[in-house]
Protein backbone atom coordinates (compact mmCIF):
# COMPACT_ATOMS: atom_id res chain seq x y z
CA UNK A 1 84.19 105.80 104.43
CA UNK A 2 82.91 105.62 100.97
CA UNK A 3 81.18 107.99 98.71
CA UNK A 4 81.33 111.54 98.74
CA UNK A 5 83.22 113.03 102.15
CA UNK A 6 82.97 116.47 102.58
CA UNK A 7 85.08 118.36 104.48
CA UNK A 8 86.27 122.16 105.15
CA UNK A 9 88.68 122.19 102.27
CA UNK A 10 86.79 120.21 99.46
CA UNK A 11 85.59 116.53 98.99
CA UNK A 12 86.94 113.21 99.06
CA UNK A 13 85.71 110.95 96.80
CA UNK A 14 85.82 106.65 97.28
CA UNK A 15 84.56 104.35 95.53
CA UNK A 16 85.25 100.44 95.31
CA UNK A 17 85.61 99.24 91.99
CA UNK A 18 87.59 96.03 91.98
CA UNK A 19 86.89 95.60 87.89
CA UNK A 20 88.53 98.79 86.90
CA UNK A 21 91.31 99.62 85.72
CA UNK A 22 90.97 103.28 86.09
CA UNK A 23 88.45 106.05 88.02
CA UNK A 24 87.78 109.26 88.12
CA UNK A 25 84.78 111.85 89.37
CA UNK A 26 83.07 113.74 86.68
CA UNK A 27 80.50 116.29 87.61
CA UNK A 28 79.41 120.05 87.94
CA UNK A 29 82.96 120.90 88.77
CA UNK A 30 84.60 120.14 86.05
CA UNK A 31 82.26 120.10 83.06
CA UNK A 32 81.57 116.59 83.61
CA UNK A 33 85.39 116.00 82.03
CA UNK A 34 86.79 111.79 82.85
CA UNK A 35 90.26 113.18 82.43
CA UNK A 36 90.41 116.21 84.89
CA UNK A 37 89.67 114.49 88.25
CA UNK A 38 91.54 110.63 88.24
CA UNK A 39 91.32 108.84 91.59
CA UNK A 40 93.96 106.75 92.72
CA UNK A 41 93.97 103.06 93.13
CA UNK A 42 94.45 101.90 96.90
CA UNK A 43 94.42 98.43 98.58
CA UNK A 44 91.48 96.00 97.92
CA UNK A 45 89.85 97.60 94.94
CA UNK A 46 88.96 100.73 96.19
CA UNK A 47 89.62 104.13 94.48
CA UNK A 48 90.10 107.83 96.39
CA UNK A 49 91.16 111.18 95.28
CA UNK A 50 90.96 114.56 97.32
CA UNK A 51 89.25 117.24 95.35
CA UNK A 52 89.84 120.91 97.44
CA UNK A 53 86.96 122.99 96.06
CA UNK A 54 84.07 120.82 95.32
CA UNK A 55 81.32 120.90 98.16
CA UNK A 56 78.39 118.97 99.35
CA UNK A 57 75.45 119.52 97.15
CA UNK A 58 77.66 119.66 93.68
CA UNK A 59 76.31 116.66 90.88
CA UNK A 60 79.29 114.28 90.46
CA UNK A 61 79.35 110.81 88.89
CA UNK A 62 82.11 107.91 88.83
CA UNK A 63 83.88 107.01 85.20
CA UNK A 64 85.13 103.95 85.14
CA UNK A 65 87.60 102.01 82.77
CA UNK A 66 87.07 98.43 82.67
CA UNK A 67 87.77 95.79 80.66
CA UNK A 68 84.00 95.91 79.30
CA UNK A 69 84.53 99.28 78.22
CA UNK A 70 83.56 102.85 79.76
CA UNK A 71 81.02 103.33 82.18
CA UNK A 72 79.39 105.94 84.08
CA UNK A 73 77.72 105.45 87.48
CA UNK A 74 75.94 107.07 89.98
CA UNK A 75 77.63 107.06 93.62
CA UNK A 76 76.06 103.89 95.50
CA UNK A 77 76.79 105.94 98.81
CA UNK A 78 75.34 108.98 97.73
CA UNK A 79 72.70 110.96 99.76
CA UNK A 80 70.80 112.09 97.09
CA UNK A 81 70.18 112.32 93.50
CA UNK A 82 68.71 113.86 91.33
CA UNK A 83 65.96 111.79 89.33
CA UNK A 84 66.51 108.14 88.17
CA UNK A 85 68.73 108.75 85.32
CA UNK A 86 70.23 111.88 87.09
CA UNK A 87 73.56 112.77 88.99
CA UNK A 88 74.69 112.02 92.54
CA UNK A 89 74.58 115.22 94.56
């Protein structure tokens, strides 16, 4: 699956991103900080990383390198957000 998968330990986090060159999860967890949480790149394009700690309901967002520059999106396969310009929860 994609998105945000919670589980007893902490989240998993996918996302495909075919363009970039690097991911990672920013959010409530960890200030919001592109360096603390990198996902990995697996097969096809898509991006995962295991966070143990972070749990459903926590704001997170996906920073991406690409070569068009830095960007900062909401989760496409999130439940919920906040408001239009808000977080992914």
């Amino acid at each position: 699956g994609f998105g945000a998968l919670p589980h007893a330990q902490g989240t998993t986090f996918r996302v495909w991103a075919p363009a970039a060159t690097a991911v990672s999860v920013v959010g409530t967890f960890n200030n919001w900080d592109a360096q603390a949480n990198p996902l990995q790149a697996e097969d096809g394009g898509n991006w995962a990383a295991d966070l143990p700690g972070v749990k459903a309901g926590d704001g997170y967002k996906f920073a991406l390198q690409t070569p068009a520059g830095e960007l900062t999106r909401n989760d496409p396969y999130a439940r919920a957000v906040t408001n239009s310009a808000g977080y992914s929860l």
